[in-house]
Protein backbone atom coordinates (compact mmCIF):
# COMPACT_ATOMS: atom_id res chain seq x y z
CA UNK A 1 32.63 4.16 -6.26
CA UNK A 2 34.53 0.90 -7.12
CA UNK A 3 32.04 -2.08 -7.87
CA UNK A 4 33.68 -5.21 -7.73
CA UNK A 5 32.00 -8.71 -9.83
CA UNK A 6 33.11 -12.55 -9.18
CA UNK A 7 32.61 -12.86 -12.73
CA UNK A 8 32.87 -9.38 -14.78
CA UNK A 9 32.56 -8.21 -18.10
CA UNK A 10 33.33 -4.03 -17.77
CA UNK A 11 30.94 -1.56 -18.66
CA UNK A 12 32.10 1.51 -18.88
CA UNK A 13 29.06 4.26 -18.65
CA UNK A 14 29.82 8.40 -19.45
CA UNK A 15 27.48 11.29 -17.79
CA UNK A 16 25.88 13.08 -20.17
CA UNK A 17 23.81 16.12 -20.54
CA UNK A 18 20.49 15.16 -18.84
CA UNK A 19 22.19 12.80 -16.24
CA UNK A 20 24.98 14.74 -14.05
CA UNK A 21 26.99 11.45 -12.78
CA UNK A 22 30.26 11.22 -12.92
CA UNK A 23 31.62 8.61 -15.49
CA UNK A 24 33.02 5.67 -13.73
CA UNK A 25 33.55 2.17 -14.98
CA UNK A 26 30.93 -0.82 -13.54
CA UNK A 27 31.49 -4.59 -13.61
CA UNK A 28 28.80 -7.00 -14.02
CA UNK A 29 27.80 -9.88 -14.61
CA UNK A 30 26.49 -10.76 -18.19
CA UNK A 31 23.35 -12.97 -16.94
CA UNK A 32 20.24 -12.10 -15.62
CA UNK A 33 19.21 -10.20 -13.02
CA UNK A 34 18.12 -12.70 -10.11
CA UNK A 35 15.11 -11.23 -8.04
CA UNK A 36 16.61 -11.80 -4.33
CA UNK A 37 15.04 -14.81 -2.79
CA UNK A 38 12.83 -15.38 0.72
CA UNK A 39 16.72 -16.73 2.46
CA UNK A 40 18.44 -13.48 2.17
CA UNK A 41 15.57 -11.84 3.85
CA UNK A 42 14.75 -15.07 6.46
CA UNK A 43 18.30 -14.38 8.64
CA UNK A 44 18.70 -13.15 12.09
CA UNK A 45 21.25 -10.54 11.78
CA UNK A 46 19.51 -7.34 10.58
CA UNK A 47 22.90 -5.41 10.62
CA UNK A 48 24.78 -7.34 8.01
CA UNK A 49 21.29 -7.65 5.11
CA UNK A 50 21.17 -4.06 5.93
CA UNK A 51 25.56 -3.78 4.75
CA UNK A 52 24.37 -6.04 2.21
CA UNK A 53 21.48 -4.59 0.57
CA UNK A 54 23.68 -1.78 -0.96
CA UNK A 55 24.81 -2.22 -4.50
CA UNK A 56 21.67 -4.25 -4.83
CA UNK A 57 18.31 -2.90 -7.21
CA UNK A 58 15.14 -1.93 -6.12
CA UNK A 59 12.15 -2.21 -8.64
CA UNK A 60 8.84 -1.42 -8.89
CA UNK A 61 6.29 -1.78 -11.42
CA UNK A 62 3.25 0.66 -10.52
CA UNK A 63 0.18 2.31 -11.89
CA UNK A 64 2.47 0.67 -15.75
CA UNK A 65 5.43 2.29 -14.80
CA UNK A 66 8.42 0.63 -14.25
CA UNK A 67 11.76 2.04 -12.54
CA UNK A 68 14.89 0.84 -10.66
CA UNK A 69 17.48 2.22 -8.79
CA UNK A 70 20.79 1.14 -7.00
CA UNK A 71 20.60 1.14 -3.18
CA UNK A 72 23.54 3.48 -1.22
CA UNK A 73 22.11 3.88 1.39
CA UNK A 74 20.39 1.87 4.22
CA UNK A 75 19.84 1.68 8.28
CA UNK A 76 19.24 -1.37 10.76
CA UNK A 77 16.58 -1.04 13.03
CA UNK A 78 17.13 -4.37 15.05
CA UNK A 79 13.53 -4.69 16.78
CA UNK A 80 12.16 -5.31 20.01
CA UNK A 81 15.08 -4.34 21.70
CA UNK A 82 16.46 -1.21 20.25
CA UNK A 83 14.56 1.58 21.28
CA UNK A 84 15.20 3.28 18.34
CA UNK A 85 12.51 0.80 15.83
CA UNK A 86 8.44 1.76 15.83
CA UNK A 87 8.62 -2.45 17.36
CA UNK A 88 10.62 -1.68 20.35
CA UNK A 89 9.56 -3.38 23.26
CA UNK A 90 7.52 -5.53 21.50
CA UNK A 91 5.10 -2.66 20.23
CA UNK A 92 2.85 -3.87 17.88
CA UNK A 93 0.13 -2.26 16.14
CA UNK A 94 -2.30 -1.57 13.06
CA UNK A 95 1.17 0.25 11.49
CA UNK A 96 3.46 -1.76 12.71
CA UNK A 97 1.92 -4.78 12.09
CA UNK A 98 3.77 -5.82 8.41
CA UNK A 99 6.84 -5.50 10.83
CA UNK A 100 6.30 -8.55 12.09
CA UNK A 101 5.82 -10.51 8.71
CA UNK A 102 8.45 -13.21 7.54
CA UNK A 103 11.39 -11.54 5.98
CA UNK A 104 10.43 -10.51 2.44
CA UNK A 105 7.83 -7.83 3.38
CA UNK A 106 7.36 -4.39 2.56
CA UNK A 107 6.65 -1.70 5.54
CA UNK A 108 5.95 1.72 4.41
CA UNK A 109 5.05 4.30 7.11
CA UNK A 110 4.36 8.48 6.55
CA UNK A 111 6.74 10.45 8.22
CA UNK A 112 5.63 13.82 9.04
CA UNK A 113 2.21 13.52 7.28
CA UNK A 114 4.15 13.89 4.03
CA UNK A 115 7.11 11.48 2.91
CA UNK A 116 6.15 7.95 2.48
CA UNK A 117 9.38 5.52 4.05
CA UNK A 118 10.31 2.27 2.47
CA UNK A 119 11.29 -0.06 4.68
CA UNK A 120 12.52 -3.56 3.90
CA UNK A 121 11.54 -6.64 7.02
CA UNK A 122 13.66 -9.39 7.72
CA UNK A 123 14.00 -12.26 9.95
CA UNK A 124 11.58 -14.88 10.29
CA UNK A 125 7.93 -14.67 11.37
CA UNK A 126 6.89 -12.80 14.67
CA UNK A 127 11.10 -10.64 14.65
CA UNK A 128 9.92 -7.59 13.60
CA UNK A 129 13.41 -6.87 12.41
CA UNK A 130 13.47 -3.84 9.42
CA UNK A 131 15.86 -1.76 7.12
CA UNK A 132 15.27 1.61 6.25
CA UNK A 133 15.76 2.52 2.68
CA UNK A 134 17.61 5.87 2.62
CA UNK A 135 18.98 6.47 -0.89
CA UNK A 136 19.25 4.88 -4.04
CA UNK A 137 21.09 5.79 -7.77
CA UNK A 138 18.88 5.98 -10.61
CA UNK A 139 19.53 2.43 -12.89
CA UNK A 140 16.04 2.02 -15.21
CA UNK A 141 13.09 4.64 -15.60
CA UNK A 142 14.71 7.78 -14.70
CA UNK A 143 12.47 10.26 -17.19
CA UNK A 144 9.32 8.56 -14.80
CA UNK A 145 10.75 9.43 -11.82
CA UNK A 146 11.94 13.05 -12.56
CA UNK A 147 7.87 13.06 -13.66
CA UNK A 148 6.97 11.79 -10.26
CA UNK A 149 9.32 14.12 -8.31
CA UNK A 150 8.29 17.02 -10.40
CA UNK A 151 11.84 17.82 -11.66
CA UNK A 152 13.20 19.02 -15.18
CA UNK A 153 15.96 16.79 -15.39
CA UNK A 154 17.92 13.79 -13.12
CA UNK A 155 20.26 15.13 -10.72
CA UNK A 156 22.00 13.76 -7.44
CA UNK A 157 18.93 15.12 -5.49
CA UNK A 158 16.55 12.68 -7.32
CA UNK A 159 16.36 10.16 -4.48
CA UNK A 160 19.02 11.22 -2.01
CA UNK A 161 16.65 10.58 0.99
CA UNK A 162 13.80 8.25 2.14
CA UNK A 163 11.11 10.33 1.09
CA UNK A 164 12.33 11.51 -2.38
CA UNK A 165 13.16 7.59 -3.03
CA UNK A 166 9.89 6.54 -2.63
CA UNK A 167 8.75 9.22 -4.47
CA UNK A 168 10.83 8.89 -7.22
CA UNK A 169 9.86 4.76 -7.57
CA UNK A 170 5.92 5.58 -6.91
CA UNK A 171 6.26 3.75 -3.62
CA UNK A 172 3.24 4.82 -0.81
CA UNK A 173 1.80 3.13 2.45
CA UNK A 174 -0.38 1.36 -0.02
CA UNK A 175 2.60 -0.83 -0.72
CA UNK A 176 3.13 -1.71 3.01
CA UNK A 177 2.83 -5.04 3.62
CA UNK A 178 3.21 -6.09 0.49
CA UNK A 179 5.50 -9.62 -0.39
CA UNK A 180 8.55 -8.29 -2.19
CA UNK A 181 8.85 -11.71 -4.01
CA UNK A 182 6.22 -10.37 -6.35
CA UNK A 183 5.87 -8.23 -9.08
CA UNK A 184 4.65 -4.73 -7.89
CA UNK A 185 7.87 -4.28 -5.24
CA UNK A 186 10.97 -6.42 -5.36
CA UNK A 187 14.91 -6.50 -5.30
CA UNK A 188 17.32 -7.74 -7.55
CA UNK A 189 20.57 -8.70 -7.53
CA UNK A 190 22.85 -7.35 -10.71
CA UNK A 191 25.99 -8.87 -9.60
CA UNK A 192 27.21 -6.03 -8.24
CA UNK A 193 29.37 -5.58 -5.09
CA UNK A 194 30.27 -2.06 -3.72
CA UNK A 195 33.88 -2.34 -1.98
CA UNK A 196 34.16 -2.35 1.46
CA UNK A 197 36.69 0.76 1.35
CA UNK A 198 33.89 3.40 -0.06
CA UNK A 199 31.45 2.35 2.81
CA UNK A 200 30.72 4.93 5.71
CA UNK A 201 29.35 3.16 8.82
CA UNK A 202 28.02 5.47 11.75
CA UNK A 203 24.59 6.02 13.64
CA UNK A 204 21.16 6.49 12.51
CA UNK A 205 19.54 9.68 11.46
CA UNK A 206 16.52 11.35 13.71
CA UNK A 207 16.62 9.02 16.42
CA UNK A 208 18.04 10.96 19.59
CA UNK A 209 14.95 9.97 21.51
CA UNK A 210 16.83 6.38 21.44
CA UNK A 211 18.66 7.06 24.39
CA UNK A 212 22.29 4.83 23.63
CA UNK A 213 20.52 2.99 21.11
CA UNK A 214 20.73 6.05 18.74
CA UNK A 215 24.58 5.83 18.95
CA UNK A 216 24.29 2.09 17.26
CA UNK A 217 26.61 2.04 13.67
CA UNK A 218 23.92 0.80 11.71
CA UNK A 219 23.61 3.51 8.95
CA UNK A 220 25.39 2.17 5.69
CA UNK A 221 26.19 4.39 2.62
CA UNK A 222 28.61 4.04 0.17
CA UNK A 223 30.79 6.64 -1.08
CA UNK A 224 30.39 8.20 -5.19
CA UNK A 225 27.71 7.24 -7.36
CA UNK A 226 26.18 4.79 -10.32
CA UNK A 227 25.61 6.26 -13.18
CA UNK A 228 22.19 5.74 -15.20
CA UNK A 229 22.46 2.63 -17.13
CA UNK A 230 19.65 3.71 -19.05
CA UNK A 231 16.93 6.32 -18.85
């Protein structure tokens, strides 16, 4: 995957024997990490924050433990009128209800009875607009999450779907509704920007029961991976 920086310094990061990445080189920017603020969340157009969350950091600090990861992978569910989101139609209820919080909010629903689904709402109060988390590249904390998901060492199937992200960054519907300008849940920008040319657009995953809405492009992922910056 080719990052891309406005103002770069090049860090160039090597797999090694506990992390299986391939090496490739990242640029970033030397200063600090800005936590995202309530305007990137607050905007109408659910599509493009959901094409622009990737490359960006999740974090979470919970139960002491600290981890973050790169987002690759993320899907628009647009609301009241795609048939496809738990808020279509206007649905609202004791689940859904963080869906309709101002951009900025956390909405984490079980799936199955087992995996526990990050989802990040945006759009102003009352537009239950969302973004389904999918996947994410280990950056911070990786020995804690291979502890969480139970595995021996980090590999790409640490958090290469909704539920094992979660997992892996001790996320649960506990966390749902929760304001991700705090410090338990919250996203960073690093500076970096994936390139346009390694991102796959096409439709969502599970949704068939969407009728034409299921064939909407709104699943982003970007091609290759991060490598740990640190474990």
């Amino acid at each position: 995957m080719k990052v891309v920086c406005p103002d770069p310094s090049i860090v160039s990061i090597a797999a090694d024997s506990k992390h299986e990445f391939r090496k490739i080189q990242i640029l970033r920017r030397v200063s600090h990490h800005m936590k995202l603020p309530p305007s990137f969340y607050r905007r109408d157009d659910v599509v493009q924050i959901s094409r622009e969350l990737l490359g960006k950091v999740l974090c979470t600090r919970v139960n002491g433990g600290s981890t973050k990861a790169v987002i690759v992978e993320t899907e628009a569910y647009a609301g009241a009128g795609d048939r496809a989101s738990h808020a279509y139609g206007g649905r609202r209820t004791k689940r859904t209800e963080p869906m309709f919080a101002a951009g900025g909010t956390a909405y984490v629903y079980l799936c199955y009875g087992i995996h526990h689904l990050f989802n990040v709402v945006t759009a102003d109060t009352g537009t239950p607009h969302a973004i389904l988390i999918r996947a994410g590249q280990p950056l911070y904390g990786a020995a804690l999450m291979e502890k969480r998901r139970g595995k021996p060492s980090t590999d790409k199937t640490l958090m290469a779907g909704p539920g094992t992200l979660s997992q892996a960054m001790g996320i649960t519907t506990r966390l749902t509704g929760t304001n991700l300008l705090g410090d338990r849940i919250w996203i960073e920008d690093h500076g970096f920007e994936v390139d346009e040319r390694t991102i796959t657009v096409g439709p969502r995953v599970g949704v068939d029961y969407a009728v034409d809405d299921a064939a909407r492009p709104y699943r982003f992922i970007v091609r290759g991976e991060f490598d740990s910056l640190n474990g």
